[in-house]
Protein backbone atom coordinates (compact mmCIF):
# COMPACT_ATOMS: atom_id res chain seq x y z
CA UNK A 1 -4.46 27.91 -85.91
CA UNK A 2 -2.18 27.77 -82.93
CA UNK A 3 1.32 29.64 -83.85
CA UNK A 4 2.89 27.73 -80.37
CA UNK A 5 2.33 24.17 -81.58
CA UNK A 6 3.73 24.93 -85.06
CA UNK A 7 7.02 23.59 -85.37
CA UNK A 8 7.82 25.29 -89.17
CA UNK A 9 10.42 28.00 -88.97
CA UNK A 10 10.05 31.61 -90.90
CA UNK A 11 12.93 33.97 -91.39
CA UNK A 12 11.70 37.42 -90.23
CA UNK A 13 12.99 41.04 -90.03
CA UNK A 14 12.70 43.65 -88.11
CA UNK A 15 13.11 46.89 -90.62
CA UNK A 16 14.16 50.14 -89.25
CA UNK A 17 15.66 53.11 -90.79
CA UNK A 18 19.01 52.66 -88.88
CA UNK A 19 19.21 48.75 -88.38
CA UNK A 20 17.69 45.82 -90.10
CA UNK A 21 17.13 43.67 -87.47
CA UNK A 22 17.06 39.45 -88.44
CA UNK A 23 15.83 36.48 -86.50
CA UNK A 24 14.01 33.18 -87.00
CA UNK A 25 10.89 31.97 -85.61
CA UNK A 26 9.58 28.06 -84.61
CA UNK A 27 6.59 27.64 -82.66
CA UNK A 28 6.10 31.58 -82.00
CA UNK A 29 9.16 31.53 -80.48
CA UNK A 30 12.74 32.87 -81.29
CA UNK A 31 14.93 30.27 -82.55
CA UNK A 32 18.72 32.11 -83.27
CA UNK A 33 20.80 35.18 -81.86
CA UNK A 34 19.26 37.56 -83.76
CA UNK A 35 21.56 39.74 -86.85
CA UNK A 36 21.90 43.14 -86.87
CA UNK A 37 22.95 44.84 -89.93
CA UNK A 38 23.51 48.56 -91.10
CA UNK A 39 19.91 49.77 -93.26
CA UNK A 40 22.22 52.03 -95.39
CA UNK A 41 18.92 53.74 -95.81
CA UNK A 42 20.39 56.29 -98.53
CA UNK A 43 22.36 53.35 -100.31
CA UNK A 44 20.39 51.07 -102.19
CA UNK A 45 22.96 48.78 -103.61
CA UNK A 46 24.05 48.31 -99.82
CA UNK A 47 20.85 47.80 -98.16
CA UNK A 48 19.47 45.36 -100.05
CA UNK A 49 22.72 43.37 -100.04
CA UNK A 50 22.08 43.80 -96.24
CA UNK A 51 19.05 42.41 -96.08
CA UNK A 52 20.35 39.47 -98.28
CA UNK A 53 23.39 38.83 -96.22
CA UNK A 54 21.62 38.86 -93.02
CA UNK A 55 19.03 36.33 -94.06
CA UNK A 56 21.43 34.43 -94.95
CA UNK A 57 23.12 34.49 -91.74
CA UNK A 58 19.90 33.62 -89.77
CA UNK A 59 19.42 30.90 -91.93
CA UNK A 60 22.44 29.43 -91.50
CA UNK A 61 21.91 29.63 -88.14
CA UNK A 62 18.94 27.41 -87.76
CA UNK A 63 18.45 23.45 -87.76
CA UNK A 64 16.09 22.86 -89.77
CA UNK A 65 15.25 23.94 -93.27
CA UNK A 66 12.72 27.76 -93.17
CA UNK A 67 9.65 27.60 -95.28
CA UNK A 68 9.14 31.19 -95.72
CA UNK A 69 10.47 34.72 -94.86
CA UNK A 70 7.74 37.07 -93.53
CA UNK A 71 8.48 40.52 -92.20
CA UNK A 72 7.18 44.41 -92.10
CA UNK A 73 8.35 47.07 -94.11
CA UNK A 74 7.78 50.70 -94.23
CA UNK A 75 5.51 51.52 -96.83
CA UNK A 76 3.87 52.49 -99.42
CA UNK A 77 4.22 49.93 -100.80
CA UNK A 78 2.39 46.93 -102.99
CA UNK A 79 2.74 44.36 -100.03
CA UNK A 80 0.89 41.35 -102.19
CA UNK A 81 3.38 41.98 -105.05
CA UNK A 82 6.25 42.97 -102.19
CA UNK A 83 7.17 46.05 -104.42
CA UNK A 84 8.25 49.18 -102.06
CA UNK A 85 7.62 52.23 -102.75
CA UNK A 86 8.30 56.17 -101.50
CA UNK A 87 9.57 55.05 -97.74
CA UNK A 88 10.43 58.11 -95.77
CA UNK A 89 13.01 57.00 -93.48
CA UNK A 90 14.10 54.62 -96.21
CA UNK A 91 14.48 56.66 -99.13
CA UNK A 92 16.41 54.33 -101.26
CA UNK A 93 13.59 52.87 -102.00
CA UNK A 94 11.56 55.36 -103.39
CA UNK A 95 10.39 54.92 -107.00
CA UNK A 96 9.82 50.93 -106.69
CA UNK A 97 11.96 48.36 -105.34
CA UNK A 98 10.59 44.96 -106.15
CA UNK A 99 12.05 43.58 -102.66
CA UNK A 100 10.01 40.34 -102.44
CA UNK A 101 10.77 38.87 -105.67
CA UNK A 102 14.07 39.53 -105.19
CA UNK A 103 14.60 37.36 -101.89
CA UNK A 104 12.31 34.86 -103.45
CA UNK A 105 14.94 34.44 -106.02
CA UNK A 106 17.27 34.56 -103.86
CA UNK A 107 16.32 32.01 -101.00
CA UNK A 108 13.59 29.71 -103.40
CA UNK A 109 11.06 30.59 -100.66
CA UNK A 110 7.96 32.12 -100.54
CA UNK A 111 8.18 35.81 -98.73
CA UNK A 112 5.38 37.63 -97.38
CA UNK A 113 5.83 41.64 -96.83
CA UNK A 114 3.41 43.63 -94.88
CA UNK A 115 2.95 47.19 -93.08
CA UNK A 116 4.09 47.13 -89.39
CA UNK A 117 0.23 48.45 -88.30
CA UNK A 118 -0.79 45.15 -89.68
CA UNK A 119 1.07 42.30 -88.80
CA UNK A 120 1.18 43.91 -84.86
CA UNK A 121 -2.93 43.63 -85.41
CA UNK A 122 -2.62 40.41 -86.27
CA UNK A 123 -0.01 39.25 -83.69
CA UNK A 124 -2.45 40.49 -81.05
CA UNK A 125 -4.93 38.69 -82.94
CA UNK A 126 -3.47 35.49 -82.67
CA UNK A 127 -1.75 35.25 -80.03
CA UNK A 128 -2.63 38.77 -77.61
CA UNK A 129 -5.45 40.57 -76.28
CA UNK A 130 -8.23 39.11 -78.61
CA UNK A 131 -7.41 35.32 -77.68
CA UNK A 132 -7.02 36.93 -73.98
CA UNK A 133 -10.71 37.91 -73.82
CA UNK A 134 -12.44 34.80 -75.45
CA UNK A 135 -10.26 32.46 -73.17
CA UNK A 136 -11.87 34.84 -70.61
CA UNK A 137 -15.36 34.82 -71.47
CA UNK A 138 -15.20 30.54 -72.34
CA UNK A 139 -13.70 30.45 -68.24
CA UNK A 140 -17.20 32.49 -67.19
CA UNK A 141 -19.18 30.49 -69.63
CA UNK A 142 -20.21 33.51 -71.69
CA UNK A 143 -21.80 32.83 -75.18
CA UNK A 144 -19.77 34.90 -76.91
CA UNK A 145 -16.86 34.89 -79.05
CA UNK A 146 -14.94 37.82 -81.04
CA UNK A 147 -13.53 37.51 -84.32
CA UNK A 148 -12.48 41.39 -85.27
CA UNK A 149 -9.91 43.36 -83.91
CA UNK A 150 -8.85 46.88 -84.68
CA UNK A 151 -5.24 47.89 -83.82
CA UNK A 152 -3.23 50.73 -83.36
CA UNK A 153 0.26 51.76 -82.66
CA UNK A 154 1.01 55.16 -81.02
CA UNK A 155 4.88 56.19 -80.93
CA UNK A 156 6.83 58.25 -83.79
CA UNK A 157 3.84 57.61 -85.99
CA UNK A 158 0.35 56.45 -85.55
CA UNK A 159 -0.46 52.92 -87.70
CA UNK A 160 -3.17 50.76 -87.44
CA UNK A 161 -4.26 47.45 -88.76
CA UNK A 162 -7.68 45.46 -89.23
CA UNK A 163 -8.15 41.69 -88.81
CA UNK A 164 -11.65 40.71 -90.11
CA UNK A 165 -12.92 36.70 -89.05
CA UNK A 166 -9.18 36.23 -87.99
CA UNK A 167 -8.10 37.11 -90.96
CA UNK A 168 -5.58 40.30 -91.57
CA UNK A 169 -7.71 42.61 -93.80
CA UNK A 170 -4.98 44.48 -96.43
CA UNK A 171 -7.16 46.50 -98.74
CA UNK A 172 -7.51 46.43 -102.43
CA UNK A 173 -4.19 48.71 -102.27
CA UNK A 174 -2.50 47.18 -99.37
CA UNK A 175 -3.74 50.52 -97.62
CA UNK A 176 -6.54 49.10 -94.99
CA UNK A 177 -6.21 50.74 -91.14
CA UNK A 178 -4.46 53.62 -92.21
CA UNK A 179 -5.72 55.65 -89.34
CA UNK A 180 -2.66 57.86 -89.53
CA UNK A 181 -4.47 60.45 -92.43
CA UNK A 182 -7.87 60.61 -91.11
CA UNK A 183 -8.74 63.76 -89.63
CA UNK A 184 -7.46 65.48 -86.54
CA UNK A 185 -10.21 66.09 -84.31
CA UNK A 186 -8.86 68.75 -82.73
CA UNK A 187 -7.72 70.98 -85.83
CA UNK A 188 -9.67 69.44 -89.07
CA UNK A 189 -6.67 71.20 -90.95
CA UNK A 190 -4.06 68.24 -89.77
CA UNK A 191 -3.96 64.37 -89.82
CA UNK A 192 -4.67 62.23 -86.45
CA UNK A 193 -1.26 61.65 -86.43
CA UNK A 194 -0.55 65.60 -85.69
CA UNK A 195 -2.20 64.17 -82.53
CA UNK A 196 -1.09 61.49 -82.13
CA UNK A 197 2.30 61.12 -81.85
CA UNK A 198 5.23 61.84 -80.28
CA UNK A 199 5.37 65.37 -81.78
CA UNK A 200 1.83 65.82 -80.52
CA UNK A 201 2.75 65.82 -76.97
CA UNK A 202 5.73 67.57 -77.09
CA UNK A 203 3.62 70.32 -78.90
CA UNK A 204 1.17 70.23 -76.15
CA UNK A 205 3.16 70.96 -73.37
CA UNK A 206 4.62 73.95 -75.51
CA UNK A 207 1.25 75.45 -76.29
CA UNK A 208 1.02 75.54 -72.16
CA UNK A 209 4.89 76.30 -71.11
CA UNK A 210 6.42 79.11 -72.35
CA UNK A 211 9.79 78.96 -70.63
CA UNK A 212 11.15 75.52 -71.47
CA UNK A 213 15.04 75.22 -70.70
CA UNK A 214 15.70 71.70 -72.22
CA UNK A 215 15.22 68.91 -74.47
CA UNK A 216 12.30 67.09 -73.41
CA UNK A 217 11.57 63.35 -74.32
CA UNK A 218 7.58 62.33 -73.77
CA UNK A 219 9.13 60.23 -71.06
CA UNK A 220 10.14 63.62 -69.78
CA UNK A 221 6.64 64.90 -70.13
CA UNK A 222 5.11 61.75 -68.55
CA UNK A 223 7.37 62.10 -65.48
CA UNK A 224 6.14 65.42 -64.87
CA UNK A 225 2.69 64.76 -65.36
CA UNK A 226 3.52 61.96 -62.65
CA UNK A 227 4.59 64.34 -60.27
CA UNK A 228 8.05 62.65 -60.50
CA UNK A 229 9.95 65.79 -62.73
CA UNK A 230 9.96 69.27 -62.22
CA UNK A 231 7.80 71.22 -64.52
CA UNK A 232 4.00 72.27 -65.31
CA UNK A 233 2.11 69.06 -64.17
CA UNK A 234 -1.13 70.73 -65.30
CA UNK A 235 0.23 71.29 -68.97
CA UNK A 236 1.80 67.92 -68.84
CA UNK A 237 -1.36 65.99 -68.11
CA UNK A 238 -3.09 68.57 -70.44
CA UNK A 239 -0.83 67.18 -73.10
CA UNK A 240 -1.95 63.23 -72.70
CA UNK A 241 -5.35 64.41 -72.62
CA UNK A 242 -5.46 66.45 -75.57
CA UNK A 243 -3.57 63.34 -77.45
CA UNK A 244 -6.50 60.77 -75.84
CA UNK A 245 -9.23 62.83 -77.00
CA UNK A 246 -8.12 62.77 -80.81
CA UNK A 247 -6.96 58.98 -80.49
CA UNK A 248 -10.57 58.16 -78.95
CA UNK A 249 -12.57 59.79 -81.67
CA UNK A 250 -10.09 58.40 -84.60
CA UNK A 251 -10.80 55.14 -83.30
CA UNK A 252 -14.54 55.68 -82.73
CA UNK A 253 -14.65 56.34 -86.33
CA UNK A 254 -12.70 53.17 -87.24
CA UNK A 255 -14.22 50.94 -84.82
CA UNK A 256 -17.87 51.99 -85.96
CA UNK A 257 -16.86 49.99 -88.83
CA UNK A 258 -15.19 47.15 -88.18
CA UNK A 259 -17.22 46.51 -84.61
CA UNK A 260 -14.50 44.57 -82.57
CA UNK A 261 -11.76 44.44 -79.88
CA UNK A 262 -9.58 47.47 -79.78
CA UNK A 263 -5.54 46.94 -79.05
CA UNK A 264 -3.42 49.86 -78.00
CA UNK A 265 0.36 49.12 -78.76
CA UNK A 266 3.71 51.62 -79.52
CA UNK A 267 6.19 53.83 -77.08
CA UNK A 268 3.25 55.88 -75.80
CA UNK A 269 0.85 53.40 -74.66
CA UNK A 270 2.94 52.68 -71.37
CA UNK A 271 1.39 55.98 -70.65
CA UNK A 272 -2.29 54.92 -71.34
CA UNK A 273 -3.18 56.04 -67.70
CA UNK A 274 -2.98 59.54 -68.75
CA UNK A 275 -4.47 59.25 -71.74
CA UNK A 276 -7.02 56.43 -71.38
CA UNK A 277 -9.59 58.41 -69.41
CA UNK A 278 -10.44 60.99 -72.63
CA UNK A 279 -10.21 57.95 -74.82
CA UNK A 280 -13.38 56.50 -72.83
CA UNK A 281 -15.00 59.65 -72.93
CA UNK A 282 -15.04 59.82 -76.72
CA UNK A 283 -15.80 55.67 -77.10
CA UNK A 284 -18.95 56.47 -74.95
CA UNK A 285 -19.97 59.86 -75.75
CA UNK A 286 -23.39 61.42 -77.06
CA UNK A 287 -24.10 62.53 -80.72
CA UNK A 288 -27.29 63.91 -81.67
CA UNK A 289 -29.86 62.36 -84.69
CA UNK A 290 -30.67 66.41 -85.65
CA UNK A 291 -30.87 70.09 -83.80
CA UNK A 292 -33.26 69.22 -80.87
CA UNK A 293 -33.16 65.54 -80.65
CA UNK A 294 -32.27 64.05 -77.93
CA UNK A 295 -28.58 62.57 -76.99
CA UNK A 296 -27.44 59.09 -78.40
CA UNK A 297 -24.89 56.56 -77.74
CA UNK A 298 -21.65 57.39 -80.24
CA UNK A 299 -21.28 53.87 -80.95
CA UNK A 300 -23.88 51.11 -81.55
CA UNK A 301 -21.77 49.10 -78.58
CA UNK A 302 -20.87 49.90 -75.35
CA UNK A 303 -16.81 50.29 -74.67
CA UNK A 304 -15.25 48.69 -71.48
CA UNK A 305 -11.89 49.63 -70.72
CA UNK A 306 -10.16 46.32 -70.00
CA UNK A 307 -7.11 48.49 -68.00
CA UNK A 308 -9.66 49.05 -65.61
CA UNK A 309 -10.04 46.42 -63.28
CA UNK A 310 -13.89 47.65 -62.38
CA UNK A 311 -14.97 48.14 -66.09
CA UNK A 312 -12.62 45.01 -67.01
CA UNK A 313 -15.22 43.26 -64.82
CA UNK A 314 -18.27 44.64 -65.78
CA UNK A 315 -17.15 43.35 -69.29
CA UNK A 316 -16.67 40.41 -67.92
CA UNK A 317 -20.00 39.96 -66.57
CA UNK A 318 -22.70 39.62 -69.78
CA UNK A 319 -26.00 40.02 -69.05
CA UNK A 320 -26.96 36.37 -70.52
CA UNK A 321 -30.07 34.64 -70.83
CA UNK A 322 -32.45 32.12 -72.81
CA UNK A 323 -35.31 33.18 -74.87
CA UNK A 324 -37.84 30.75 -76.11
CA UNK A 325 -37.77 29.97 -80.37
CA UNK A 326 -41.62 31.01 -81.69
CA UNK A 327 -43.71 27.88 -81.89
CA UNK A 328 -41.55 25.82 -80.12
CA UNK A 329 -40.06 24.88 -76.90
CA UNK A 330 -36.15 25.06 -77.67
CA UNK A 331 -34.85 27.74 -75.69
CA UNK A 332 -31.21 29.45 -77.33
CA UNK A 333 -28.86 32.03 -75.24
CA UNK A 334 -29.15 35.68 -76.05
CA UNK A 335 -26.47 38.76 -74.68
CA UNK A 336 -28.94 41.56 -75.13
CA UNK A 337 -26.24 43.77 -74.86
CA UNK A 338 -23.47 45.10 -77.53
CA UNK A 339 -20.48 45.48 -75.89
CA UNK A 340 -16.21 46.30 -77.17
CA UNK A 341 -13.15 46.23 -75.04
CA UNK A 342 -9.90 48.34 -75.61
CA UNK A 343 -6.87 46.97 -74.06
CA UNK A 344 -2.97 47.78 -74.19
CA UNK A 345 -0.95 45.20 -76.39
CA UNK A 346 -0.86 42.05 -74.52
CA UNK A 347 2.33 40.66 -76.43
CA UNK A 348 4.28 44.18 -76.98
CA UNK A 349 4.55 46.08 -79.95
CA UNK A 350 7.67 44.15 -81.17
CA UNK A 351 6.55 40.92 -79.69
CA UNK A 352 3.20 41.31 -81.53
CA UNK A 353 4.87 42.68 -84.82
CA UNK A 354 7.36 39.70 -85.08
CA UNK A 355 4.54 36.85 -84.09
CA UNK A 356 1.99 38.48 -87.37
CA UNK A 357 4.45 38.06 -89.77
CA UNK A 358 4.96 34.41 -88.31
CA UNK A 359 1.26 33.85 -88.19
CA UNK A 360 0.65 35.58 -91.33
CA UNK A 361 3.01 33.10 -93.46
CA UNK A 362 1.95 29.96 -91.77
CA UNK A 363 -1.77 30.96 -92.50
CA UNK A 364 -0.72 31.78 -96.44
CA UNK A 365 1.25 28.70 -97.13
């Protein structure tokens, strides 16, 4: 399916806990001015009158007639059945909200909810860094093709979402890539997202920096770490570091799993210099079989790092060749080799949230 050469249009929203954010998209592309409304995340009676007034704007906006509304929402939350549930910086919404039948009442369309983690997985999926590298490889003549793609988003939180044969994988209780609760490597008493997160690298640069005079931002933290603020560069960097080393084993754990291309989206990944290094070092460290043994690989596949123009081009260069079919004389191509890439989003976090849920209700209807 290619999104660009679609010409259907789908309402979509962009749902924060200050501003609901509408828009309309044809061909993967943004079609209106987009509406920005109040969340009244405390109010329920108001917000979801929000959300119905601006979809109604955006529609109005449009020429043509929309065949669906698709959009994330803060869960939990029973995405198939679009029932919301329990949403922290919503908290209107807590005890059930049945959101989706609502606006399909309301606009006679069919409306597709999902988790933020998972329609940005999917965007990149259809239209980011997993398209990126097969165009790639078909350019170098390389028999091989990906289908999987793990994704993560590293800002306030830390989400993730799975696509499975190019298909966005959702779970049995619209739970599936919730990286966020698995376990922090660094203190097995906390969730990854205690390390991965905003919070986690201000709290880093405290554990180092005892005589802090301001607010600092992780901006803040990257500029010193830069050498472009004053402050601790050592405890700076140390901060990044200490947040790559629990991102790369919480994704070596996922991607054992799933076995495909890794995406790196969210706030923090413009910093993925800093932080990219101890990621590698986890992808392609050692684990041992039992006391004695000797070291193996810590994933079945070797990791590139496609933000790194010489492993982007070892990647890029498959080890390809043709064995011979027993009792025969047809020769096939083999890739001895297992290999992954991780890349930073392609699209943008936004960009790559917004084209899912477009891509995700074009593939449903």
């Amino acid at each position: 399916m290619n999104i660009f050469d679609d010409q259907r249009i789908v309402l979509t929203l962009d749902a924060g806990g200050t501003n609901f954010v509408f828009s309309a998209l044809r061909g993967g592309e943004e079609v209106v001015d987009p509406v920005s409304l109040p969340a009244y995340a405390d109010n329920l009676d108001k917000s979801l009158k929000n959300i119905i007034v601006g979809f109604e704007e955006v529609r109005d906006k449009v020429s043509g007639n929309p065949v669906a509304i698709s959009f994330a929402f803060p869960g939990p939350a029973d995405y198939p059945a679009g029932i919301i549930d329990n949403v922290g910086n919503l908290p209107a919404y807590a005890g059930g909200v049945a959101l989706g039948p609502m606006l399909e009442d309301k606009f006679d369309l069919p409306v597709f909810i999902n988790n933020d983690g998972d329609l940005f997985a999917y965007g990149e999926a259809m239209a980011g860094l997993l398209p990126e590298v097969n165009r790639t490889l078909k350019e170098k003549n390389i028999p091989k093709k990906y289908k999987n793609l793990f994704g993560v988003t590293i800002g306030t939180g830390f989400g993730g979402g799975i696509v499975i044969n190019n298909q966005l994988a959702r779970g049995d209780n619209s739970a599936s890539g919730e990286i966020w609760i698995t376990r922090n490597f660094e203190d097995d008493r906390l969730t990854a997202e205690e390390g991965v997160s905003i919070r986690a690298i201000l709290q880093a640069y405290r554990e180092n920096v005892s005589d802090i005079k301001e607010e600092l931002s992780p901006k803040d933290i990257y500029d010193i770490a830069k050498g472009n603020k004053k402050g601790d560069q050592k405890a700076a960097i140390y901060a990044f570091e200490k947040m790559g080393s629990v991102l790369g084993e919480a994704l070596a754990n996922a991607i054992t799993l799933i076995d495909g291309v890794m995406v790196i989206g969210g706030g923090i990944s413009g910093a993925y210099e800093l932080f990219m290094p101890t990621i590698m070092e986890q992808l392609n460290g050692k684990n041992i079989m039992g006391y004695g043994d000797k070291p193996l690989s810590r994933l079945v596949a070797n990791v590139y790092n496609l933000e790194d123009e010489q492993s982007a081009e070892e990647f890029y260069h498959f080890e390809s060749k043709e064995i011979t079919v027993p009792f025969s004389n047809r020769k096939i191509p083999y890739v001895p080799e297992t290999r992954l890439p991780i890349g930073i989003s392609r699209l943008g976090t936004s960009e790559a949230t917004a084209l899912g849920a477009y891509a995700f209700a074009l593939n449903n209807l």
